[in-house]
Protein backbone atom coordinates (compact mmCIF):
# COMPACT_ATOMS: atom_id res chain seq x y z
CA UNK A 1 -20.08 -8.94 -27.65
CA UNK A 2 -16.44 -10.45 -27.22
CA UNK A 3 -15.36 -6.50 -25.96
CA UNK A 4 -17.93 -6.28 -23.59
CA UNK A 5 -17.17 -9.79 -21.58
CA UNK A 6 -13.52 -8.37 -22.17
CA UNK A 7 -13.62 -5.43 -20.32
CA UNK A 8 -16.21 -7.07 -17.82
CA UNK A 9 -14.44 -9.95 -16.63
CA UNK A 10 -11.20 -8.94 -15.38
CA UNK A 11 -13.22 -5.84 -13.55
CA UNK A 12 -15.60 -8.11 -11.66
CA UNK A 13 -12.07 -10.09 -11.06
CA UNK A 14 -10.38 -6.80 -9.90
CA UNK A 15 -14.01 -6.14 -7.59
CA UNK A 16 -13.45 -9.43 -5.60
CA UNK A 17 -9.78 -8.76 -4.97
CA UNK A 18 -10.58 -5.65 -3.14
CA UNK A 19 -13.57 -7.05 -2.11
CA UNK A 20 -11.31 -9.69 -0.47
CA UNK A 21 -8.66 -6.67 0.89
CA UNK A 22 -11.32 -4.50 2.85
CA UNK A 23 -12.66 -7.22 4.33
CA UNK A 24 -9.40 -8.78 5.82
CA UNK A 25 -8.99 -8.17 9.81
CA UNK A 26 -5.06 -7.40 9.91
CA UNK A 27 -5.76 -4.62 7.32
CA UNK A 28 -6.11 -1.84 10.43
CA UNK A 29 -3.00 -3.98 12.04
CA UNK A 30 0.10 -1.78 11.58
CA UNK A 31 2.99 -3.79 13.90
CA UNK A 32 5.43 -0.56 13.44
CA UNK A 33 3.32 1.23 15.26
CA UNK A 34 2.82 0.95 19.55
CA UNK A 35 -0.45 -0.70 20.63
CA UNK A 36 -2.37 1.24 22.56
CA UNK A 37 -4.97 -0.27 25.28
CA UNK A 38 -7.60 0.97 27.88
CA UNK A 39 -5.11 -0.11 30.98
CA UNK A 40 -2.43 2.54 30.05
CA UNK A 41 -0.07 -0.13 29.32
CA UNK A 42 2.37 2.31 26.77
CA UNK A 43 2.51 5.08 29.79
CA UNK A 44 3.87 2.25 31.96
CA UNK A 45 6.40 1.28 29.59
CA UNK A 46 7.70 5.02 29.51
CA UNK A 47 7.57 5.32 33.18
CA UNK A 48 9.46 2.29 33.90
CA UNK A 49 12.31 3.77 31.33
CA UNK A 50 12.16 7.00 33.15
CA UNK A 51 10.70 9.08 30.40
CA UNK A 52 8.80 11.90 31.14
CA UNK A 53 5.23 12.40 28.79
């Protein structure tokens, strides 16, 4: 019996972590990368530094 709530424990425990991880909002947030939005906003940027697309 003491093996089996051994090895169940820290598993549940390890479930609600990533439980807890996928369900975080900034997960899909990477900073590093440009943000890109329906008004074109990253084309402007490059136009108004004279780069071509």
């Amino acid at each position: 019996m003491i093996d089996l709530i051994a090895l169940v424990i820290p598993h549940f425990v390890m479930a609600i972590a990533v439980w807890r991880l996928v369900r975080r909002d900034d997960l899909d947030d990477d900073p590093a990368l440009p943000r890109h939005d329906s008004r074109g906003e990253a084309a402007r940027n490059r136009a108004a530094q004279g780069d071509k697309p």
